[in-house]
PDB file of N, CA and C in Angstrom:
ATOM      1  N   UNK A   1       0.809  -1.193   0.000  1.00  0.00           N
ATOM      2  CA  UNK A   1       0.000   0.000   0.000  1.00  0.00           C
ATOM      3  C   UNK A   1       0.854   1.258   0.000  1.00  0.00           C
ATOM      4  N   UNK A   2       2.302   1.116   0.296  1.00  0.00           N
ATOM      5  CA  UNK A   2       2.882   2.165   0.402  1.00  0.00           C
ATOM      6  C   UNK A   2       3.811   3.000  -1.166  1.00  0.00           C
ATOM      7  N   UNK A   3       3.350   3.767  -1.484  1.00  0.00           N
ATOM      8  CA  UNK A   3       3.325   4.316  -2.721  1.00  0.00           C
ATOM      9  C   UNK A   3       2.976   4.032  -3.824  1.00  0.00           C
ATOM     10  N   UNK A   4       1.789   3.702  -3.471  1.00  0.00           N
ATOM     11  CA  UNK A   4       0.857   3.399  -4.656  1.00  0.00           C
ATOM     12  C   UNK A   4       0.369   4.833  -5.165  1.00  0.00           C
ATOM     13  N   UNK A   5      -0.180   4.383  -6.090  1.00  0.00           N
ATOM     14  CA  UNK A   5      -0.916   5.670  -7.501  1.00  0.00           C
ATOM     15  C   UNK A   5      -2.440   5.565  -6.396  1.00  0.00           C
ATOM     16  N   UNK A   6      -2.774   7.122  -6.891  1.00  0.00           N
ATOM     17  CA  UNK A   6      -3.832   7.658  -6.585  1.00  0.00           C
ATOM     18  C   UNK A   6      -4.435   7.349  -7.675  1.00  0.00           C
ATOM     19  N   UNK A   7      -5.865   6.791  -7.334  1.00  0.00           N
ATOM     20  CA  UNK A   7      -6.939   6.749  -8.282  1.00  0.00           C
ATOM     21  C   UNK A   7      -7.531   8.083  -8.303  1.00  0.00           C
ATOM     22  N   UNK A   8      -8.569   8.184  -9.377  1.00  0.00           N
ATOM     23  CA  UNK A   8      -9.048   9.377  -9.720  1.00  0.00           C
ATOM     24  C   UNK A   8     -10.109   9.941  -8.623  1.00  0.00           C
ATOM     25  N   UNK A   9     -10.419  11.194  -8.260  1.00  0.00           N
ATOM     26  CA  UNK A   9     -10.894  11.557  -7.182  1.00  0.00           C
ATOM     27  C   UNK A   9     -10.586  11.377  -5.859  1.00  0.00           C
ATOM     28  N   UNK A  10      -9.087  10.871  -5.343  1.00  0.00           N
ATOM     29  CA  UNK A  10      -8.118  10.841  -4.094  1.00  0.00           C
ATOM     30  C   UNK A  10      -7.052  12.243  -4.319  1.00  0.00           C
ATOM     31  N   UNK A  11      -7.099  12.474  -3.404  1.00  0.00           N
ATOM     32  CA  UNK A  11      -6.206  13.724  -3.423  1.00  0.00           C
ATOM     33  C   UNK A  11      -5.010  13.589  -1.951  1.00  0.00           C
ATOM     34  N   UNK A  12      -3.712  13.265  -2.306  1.00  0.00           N
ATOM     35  CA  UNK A  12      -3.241  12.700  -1.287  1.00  0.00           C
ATOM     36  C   UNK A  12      -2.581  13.895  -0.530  1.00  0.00           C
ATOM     37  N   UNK A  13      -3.382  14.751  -0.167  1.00  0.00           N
ATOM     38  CA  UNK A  13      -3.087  15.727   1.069  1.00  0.00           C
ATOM     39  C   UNK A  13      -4.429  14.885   2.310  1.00  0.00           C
ATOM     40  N   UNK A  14      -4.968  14.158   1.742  1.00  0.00           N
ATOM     41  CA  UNK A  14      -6.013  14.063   2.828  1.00  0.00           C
ATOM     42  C   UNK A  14      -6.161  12.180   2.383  1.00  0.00           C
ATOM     43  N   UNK A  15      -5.194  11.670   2.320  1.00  0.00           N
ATOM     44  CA  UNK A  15      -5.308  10.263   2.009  1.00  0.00           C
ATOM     45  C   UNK A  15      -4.881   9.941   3.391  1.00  0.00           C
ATOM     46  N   UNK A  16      -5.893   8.534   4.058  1.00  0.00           N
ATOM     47  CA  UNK A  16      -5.566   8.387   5.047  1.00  0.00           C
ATOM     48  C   UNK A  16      -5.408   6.665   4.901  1.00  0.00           C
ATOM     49  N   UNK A  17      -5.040   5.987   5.815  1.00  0.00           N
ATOM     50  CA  UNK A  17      -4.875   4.454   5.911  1.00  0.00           C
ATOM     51  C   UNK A  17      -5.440   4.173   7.086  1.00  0.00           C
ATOM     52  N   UNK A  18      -6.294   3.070   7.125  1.00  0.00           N
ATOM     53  CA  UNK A  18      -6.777   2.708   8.468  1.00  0.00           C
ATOM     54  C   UNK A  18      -6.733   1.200   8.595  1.00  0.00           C
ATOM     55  N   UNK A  19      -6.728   0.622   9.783  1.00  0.00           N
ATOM     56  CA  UNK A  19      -6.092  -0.388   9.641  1.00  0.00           C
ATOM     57  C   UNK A  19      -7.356  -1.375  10.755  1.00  0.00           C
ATOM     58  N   UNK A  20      -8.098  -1.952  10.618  1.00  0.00           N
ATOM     59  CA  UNK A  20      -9.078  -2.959  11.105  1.00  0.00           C
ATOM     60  C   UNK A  20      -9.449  -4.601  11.196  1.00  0.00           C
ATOM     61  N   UNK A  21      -9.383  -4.813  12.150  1.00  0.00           N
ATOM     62  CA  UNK A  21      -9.572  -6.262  12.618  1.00  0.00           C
ATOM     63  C   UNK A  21     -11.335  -6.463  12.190  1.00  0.00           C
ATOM     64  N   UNK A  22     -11.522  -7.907  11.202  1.00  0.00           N
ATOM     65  CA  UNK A  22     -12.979  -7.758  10.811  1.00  0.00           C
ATOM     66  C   UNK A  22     -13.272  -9.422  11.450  1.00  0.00           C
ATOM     67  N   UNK A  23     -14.761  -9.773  11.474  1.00  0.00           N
ATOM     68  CA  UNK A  23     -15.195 -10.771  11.868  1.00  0.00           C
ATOM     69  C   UNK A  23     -16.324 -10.982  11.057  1.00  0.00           C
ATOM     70  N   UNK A  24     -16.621 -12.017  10.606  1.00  0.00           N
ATOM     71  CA  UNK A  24     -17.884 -13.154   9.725  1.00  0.00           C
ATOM     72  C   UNK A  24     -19.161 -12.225  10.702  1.00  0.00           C
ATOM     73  N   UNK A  25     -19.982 -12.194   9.734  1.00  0.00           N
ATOM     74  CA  UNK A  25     -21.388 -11.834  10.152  1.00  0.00           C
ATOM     75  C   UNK A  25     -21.941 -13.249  10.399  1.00  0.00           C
ATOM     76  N   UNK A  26     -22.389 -13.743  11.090  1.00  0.00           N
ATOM     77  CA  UNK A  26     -22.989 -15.014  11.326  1.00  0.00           C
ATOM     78  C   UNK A  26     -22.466 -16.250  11.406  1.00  0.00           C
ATOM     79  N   UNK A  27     -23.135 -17.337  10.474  1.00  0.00           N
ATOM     80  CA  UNK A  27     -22.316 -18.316  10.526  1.00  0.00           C
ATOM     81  C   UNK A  27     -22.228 -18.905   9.350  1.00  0.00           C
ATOM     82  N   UNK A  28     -22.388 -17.515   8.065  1.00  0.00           N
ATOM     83  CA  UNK A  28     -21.750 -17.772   6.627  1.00  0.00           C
ATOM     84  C   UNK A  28     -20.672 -17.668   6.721  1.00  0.00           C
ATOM     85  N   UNK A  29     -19.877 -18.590   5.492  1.00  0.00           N
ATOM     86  CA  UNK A  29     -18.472 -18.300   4.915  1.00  0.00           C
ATOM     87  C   UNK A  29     -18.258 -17.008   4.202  1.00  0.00           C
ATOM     88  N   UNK A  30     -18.288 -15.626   4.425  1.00  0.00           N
ATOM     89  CA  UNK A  30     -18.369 -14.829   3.466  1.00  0.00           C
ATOM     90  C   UNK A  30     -17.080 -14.894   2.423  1.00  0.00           C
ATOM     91  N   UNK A  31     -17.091 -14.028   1.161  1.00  0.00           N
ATOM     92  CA  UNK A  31     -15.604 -14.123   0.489  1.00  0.00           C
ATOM     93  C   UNK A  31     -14.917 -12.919   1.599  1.00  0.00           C
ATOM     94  N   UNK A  32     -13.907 -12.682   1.284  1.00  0.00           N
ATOM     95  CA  UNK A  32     -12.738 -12.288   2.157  1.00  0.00           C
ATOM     96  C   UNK A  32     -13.219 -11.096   1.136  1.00  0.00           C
ATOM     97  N   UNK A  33     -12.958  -9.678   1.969  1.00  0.00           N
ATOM     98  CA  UNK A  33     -13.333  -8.534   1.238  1.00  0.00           C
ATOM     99  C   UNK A  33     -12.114  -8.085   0.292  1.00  0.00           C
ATOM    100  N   UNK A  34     -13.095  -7.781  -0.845  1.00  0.00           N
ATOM    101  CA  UNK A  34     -11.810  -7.305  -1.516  1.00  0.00           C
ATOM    102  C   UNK A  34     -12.246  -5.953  -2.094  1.00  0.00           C
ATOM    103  N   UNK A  35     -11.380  -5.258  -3.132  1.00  0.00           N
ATOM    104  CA  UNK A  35     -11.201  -3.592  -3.691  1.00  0.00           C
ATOM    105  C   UNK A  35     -13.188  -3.588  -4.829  1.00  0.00           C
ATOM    106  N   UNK A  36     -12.590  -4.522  -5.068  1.00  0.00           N
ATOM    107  CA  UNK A  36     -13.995  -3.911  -5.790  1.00  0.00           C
ATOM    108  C   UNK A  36     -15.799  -3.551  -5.210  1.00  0.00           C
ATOM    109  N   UNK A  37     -15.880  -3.986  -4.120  1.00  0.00           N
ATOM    110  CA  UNK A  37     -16.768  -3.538  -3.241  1.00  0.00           C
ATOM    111  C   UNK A  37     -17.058  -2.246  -2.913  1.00  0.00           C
ATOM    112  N   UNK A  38     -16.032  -1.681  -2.974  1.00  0.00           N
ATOM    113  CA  UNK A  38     -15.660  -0.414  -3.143  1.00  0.00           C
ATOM    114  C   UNK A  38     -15.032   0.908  -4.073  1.00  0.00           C
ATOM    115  N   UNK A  39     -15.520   0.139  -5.317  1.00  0.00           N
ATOM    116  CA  UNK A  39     -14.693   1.023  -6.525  1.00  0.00           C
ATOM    117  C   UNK A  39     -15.339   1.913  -6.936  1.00  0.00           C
ATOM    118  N   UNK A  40     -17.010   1.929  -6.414  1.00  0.00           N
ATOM    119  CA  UNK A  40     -17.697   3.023  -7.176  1.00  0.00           C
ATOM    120  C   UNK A  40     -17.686   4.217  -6.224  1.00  0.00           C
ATOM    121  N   UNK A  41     -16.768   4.284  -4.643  1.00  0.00           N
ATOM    122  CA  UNK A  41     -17.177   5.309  -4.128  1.00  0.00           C
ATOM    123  C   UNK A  41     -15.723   6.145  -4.741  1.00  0.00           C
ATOM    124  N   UNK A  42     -16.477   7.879  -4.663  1.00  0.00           N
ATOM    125  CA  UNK A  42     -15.486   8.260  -5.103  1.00  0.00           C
ATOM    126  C   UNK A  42     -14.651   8.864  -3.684  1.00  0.00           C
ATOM    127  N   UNK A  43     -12.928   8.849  -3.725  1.00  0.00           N
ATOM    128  CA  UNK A  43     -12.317   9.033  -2.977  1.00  0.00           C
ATOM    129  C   UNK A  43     -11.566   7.605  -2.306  1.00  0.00           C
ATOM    130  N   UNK A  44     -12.180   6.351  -2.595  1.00  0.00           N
ATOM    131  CA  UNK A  44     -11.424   4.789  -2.513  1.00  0.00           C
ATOM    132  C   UNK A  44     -10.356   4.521  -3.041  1.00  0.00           C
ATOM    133  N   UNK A  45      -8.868   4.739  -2.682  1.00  0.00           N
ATOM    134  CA  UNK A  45      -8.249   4.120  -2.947  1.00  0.00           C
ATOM    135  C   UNK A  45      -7.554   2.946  -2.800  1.00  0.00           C
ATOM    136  N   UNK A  46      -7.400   2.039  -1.831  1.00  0.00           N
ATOM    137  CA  UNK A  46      -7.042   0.769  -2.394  1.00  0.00           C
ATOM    138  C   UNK A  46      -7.363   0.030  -0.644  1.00  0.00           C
ATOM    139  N   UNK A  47      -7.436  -1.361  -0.909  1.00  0.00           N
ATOM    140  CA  UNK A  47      -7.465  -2.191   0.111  1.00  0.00           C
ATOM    141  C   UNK A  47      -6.227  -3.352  -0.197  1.00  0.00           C
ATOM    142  N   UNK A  48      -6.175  -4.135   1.438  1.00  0.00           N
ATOM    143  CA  UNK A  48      -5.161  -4.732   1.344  1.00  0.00           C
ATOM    144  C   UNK A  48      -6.149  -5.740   2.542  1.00  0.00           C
ATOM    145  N   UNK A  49      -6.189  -6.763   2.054  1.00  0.00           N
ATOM    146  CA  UNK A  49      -6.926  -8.130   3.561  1.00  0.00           C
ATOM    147  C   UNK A  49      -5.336  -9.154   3.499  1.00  0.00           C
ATOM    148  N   UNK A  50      -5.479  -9.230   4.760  1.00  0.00           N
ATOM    149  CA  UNK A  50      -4.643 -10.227   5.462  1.00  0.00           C
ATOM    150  C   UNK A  50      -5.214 -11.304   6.615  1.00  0.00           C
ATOM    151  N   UNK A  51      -5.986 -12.147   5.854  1.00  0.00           N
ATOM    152  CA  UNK A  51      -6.746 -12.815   7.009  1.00  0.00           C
ATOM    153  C   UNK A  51      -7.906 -11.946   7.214  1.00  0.00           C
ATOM    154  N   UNK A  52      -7.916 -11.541   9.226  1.00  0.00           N
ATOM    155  CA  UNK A  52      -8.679 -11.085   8.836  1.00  0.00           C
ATOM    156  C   UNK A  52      -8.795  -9.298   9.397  1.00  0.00           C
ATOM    157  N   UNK A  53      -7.004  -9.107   8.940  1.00  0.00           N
ATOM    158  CA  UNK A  53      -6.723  -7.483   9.254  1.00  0.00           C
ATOM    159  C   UNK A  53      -7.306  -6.886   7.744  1.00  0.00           C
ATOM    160  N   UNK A  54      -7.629  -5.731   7.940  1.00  0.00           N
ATOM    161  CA  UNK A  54      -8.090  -5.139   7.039  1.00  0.00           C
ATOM    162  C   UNK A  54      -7.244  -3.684   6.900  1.00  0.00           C
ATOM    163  N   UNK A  55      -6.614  -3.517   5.696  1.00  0.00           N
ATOM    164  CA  UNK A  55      -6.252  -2.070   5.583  1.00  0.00           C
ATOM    165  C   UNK A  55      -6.310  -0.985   4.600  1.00  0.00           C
ATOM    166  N   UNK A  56      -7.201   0.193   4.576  1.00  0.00           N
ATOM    167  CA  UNK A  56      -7.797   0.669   3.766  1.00  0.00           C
ATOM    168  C   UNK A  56      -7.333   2.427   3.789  1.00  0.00           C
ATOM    169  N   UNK A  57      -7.243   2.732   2.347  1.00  0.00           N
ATOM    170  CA  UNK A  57      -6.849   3.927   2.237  1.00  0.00           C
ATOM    171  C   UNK A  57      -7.977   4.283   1.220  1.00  0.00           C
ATOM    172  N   UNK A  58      -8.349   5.509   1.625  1.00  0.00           N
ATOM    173  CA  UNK A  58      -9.101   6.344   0.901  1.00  0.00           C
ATOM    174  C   UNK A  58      -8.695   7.992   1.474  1.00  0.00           C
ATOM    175  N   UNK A  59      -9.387   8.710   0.768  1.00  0.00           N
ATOM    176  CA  UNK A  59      -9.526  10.225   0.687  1.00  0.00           C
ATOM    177  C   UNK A  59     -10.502  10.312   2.185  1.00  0.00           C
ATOM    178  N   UNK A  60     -10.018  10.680   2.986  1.00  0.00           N
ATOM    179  CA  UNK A  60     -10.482  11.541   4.166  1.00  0.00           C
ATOM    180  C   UNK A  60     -11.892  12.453   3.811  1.00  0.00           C
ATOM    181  N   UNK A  61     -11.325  13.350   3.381  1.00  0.00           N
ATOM    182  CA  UNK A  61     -12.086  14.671   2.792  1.00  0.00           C
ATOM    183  C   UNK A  61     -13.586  14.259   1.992  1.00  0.00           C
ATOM    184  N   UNK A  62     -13.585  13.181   1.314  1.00  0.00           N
ATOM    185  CA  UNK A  62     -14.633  12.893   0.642  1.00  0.00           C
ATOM    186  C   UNK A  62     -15.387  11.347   1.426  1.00  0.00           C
ATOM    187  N   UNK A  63     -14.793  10.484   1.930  1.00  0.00           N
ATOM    188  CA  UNK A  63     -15.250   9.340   2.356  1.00  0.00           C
ATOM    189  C   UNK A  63     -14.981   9.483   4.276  1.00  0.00           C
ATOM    190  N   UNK A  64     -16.159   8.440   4.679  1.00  0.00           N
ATOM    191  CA  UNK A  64     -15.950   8.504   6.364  1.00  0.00           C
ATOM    192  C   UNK A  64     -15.762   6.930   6.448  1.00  0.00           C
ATOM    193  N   UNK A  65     -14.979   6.374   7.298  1.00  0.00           N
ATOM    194  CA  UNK A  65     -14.851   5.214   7.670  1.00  0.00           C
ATOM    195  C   UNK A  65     -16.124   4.197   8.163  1.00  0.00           C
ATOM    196  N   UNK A  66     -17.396   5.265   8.479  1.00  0.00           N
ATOM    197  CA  UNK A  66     -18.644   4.260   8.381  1.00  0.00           C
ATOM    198  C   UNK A  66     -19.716   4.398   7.116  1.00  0.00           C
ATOM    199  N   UNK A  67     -18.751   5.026   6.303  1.00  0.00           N
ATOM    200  CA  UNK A  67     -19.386   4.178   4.820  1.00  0.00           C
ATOM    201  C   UNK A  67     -18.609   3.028   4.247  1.00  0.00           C
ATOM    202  N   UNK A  68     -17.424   2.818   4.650  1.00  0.00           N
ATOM    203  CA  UNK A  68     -17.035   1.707   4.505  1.00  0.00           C
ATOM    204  C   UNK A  68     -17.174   0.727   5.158  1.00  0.00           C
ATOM    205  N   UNK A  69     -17.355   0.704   6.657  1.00  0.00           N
ATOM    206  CA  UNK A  69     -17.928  -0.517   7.726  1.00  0.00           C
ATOM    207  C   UNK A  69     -19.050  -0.464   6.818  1.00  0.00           C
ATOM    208  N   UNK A  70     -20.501   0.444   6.126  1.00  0.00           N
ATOM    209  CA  UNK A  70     -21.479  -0.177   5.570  1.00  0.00           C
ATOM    210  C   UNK A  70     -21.404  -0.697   4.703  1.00  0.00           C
ATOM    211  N   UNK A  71     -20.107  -0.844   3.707  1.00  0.00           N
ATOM    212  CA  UNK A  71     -20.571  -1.847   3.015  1.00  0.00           C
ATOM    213  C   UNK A  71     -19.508  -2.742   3.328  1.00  0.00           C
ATOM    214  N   UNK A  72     -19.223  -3.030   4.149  1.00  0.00           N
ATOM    215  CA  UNK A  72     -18.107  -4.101   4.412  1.00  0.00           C
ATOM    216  C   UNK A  72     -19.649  -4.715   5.344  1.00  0.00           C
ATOM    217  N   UNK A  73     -20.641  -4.123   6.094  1.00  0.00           N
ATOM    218  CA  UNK A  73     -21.464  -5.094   6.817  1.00  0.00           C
ATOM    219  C   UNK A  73     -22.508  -5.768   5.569  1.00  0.00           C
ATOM    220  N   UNK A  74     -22.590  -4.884   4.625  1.00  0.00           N
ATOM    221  CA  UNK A  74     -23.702  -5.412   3.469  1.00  0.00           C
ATOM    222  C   UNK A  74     -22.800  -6.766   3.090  1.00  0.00           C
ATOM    223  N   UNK A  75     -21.608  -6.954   2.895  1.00  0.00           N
ATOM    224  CA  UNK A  75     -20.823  -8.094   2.515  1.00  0.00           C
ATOM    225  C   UNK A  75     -20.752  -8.863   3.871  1.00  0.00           C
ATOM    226  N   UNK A  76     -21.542  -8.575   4.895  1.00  0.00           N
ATOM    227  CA  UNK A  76     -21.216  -9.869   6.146  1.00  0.00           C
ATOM    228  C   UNK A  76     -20.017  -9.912   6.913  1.00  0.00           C
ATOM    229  N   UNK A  77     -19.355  -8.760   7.093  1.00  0.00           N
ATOM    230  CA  UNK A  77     -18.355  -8.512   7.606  1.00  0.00           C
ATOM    231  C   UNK A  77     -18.218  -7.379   8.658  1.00  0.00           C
ATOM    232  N   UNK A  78     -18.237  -7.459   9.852  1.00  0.00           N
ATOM    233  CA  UNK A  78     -18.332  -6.297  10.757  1.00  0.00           C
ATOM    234  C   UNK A  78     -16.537  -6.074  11.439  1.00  0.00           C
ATOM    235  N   UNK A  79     -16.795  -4.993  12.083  1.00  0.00           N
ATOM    236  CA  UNK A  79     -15.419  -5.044  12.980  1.00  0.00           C
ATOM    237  C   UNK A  79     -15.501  -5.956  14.006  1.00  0.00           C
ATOM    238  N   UNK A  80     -14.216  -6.370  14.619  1.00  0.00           N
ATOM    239  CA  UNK A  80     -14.182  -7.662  15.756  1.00  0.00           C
ATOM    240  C   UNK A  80     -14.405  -6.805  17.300  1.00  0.00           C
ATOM    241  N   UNK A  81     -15.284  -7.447  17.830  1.00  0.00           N
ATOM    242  CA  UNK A  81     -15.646  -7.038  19.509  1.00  0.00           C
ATOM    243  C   UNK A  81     -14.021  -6.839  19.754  1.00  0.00           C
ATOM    244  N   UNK A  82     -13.618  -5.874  20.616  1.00  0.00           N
ATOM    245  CA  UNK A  82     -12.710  -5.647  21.632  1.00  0.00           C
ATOM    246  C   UNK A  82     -11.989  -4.347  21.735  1.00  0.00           C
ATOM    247  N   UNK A  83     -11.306  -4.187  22.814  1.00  0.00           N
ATOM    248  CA  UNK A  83     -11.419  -2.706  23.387  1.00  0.00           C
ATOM    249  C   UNK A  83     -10.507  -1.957  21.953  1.00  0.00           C
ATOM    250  N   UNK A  84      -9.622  -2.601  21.907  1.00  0.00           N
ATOM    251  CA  UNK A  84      -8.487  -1.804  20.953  1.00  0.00           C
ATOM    252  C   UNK A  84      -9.280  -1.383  19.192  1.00  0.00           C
ATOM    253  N   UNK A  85      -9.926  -2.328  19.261  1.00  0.00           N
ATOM    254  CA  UNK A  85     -10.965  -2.056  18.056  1.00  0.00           C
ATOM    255  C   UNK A  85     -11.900  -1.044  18.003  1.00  0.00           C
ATOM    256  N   UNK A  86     -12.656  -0.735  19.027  1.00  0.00           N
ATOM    257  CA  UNK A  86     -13.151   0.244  19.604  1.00  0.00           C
ATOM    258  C   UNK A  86     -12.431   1.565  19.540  1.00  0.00           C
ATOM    259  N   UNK A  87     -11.392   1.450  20.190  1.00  0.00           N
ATOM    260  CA  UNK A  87     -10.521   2.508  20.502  1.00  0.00           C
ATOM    261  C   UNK A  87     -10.252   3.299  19.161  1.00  0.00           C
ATOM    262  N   UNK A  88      -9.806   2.465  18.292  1.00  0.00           N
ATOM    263  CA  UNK A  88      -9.019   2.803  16.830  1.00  0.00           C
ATOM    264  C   UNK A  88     -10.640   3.500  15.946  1.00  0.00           C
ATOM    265  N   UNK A  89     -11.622   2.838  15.442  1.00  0.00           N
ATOM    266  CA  UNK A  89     -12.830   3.169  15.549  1.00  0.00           C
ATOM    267  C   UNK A  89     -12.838   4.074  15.520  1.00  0.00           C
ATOM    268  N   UNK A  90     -13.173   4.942  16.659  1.00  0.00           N
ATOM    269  CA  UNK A  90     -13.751   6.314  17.752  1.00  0.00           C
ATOM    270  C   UNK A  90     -12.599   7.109  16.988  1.00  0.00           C
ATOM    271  N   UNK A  91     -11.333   6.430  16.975  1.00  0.00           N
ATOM    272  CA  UNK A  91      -9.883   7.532  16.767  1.00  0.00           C
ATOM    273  C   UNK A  91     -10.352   7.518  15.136  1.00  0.00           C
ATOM    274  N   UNK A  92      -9.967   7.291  14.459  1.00  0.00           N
ATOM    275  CA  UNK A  92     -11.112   7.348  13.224  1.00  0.00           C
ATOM    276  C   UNK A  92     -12.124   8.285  12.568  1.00  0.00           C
ATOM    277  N   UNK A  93     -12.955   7.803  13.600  1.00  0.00           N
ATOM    278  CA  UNK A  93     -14.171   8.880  12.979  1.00  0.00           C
ATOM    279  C   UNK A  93     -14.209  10.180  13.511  1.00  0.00           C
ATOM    280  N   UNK A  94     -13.280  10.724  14.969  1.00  0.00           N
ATOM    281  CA  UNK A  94     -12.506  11.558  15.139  1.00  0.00           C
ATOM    282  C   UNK A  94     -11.863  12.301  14.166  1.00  0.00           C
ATOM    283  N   UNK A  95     -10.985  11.859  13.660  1.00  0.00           N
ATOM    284  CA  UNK A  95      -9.686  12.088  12.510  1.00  0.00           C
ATOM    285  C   UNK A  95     -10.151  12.568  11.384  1.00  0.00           C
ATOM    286  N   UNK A  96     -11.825  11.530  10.795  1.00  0.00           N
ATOM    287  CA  UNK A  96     -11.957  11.565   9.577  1.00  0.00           C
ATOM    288  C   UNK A  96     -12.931  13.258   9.507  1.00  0.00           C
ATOM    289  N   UNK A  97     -13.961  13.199  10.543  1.00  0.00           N
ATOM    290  CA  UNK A  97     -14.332  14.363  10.876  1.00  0.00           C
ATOM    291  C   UNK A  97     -13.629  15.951  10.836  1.00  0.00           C
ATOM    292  N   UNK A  98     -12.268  15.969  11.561  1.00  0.00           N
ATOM    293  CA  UNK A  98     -11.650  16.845  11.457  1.00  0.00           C
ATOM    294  C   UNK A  98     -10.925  16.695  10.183  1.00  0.00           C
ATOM    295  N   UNK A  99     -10.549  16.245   9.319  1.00  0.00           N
ATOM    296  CA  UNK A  99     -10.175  16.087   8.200  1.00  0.00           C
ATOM    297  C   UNK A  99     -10.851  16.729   7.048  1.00  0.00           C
ATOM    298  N   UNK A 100     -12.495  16.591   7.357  1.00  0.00           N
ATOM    299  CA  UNK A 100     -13.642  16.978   6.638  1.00  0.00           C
ATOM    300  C   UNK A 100     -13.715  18.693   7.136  1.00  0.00           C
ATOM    301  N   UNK A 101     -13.762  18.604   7.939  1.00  0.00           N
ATOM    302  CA  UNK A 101     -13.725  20.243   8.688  1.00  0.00           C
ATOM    303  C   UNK A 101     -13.193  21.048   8.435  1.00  0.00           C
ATOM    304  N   UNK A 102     -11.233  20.602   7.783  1.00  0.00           N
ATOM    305  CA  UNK A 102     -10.034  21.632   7.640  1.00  0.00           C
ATOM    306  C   UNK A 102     -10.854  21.705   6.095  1.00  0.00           C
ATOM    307  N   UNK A 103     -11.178  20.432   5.290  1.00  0.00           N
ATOM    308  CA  UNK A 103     -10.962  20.537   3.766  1.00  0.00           C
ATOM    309  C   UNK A 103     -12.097  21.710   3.224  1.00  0.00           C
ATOM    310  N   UNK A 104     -13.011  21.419   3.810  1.00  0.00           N
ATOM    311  CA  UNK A 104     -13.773  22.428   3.516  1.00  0.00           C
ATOM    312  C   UNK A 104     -13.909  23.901   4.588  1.00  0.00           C
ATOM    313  N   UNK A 105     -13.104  23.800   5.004  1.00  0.00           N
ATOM    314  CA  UNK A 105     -12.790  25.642   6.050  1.00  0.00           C
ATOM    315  C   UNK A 105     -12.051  26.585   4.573  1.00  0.00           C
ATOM    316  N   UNK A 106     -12.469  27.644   4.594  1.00  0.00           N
ATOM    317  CA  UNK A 106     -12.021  28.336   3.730  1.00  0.00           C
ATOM    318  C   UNK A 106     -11.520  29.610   4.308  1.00  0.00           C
ATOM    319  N   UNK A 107     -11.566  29.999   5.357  1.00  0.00           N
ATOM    320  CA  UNK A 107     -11.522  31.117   6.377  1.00  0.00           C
ATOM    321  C   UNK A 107      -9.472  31.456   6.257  1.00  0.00           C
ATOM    322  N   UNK A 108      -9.359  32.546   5.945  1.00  0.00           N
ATOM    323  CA  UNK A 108      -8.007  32.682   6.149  1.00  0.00           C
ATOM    324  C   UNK A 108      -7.390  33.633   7.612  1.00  0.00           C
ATOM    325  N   UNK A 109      -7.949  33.091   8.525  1.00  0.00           N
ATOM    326  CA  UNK A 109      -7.833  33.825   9.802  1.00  0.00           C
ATOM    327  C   UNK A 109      -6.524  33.109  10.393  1.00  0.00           C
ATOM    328  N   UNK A 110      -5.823  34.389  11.015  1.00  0.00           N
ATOM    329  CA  UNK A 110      -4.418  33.548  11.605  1.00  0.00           C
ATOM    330  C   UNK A 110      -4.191  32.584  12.743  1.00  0.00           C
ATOM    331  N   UNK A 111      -5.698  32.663  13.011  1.00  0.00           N
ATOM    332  CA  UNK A 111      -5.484  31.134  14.280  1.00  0.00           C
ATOM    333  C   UNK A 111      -5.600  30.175  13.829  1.00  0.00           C
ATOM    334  N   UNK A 112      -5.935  30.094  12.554  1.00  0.00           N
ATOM    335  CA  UNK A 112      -6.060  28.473  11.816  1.00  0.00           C
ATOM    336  C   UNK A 112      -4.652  28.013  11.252  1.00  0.00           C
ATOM    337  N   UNK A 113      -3.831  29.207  11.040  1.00  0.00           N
ATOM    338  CA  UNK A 113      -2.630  29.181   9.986  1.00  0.00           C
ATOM    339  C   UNK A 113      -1.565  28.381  10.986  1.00  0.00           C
ATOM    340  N   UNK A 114      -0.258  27.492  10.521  1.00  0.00           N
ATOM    341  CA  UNK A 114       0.686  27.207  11.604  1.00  0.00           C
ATOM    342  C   UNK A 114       1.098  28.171  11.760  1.00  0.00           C
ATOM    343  N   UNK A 115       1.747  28.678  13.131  1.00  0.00           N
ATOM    344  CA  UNK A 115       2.509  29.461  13.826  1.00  0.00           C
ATOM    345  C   UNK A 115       4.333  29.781  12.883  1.00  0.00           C
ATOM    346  N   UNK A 116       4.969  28.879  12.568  1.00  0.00           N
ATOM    347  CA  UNK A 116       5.643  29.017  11.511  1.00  0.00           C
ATOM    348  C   UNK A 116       5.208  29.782  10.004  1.00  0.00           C
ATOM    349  N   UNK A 117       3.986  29.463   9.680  1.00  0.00           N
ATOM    350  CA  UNK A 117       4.150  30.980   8.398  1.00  0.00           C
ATOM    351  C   UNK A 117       3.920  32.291   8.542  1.00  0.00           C
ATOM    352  N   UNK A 118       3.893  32.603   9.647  1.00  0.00           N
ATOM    353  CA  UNK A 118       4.297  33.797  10.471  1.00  0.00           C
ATOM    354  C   UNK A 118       5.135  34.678  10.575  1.00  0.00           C
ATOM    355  N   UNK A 119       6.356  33.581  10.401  1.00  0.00           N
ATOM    356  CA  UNK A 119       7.753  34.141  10.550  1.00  0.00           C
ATOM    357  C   UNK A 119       8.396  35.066   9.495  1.00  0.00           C
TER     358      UNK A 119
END
């Protein structure tokens, strides 16, 4: 995943990677998730399954990490019960939120600016 090409509509000032532990919805065999489940959203750039870690980069700015848990649950696949999963989660939709917040702030006021272009 690491220097890969941006697909069209990723803009890698706001490309993020997230990294998730998934578990079987029930007590189907689902297929193991893969990229195309996700090719029509725009801002998806690429997945990587390992078992059953999951690691996914898309555009911040345009996609939230629980449009991808929805269709990773439409495919029978949820995140795995436990605290650290949770944790990462919450840190997440945190991240992806403020991510969404800077991209569209347009305000050129100097408390938003770093303290370094100041100088």
């Amino acid at each position: 995943m690491g220097g890969e090409s941006l697909r069209p509509g990723v803009r890698a000032a706001y490309l993020v990677r997230r990294r998730l532990q998934l578990v079987p919805l029930g007590n189907a065999s689902p297929q193991a998730p893969v990229a195309e489940w996700f090719d029509d959203l725009v801002g998806f750039n690429a997945l990587r399954c390992d078992g059953a870690r999951l690691t996914l980069a898309y555009d911040a700015s345009r996609l939230h990490v629980d449009q991808l848990l929805a269709r990773l649950r439409e495919q029978q696949w949820i995140p795995a019960p436990g605290a650290l999963n949770r944790f990462r989660l919450g840190w997440y939709r945190y991240t992806d939120a403020n991510i969404v917040a800077n991209a569209n702030d347009t305000s050129s006021t100097a408390c938003s600016q770093s303290p370094l272009r100041h100088r």
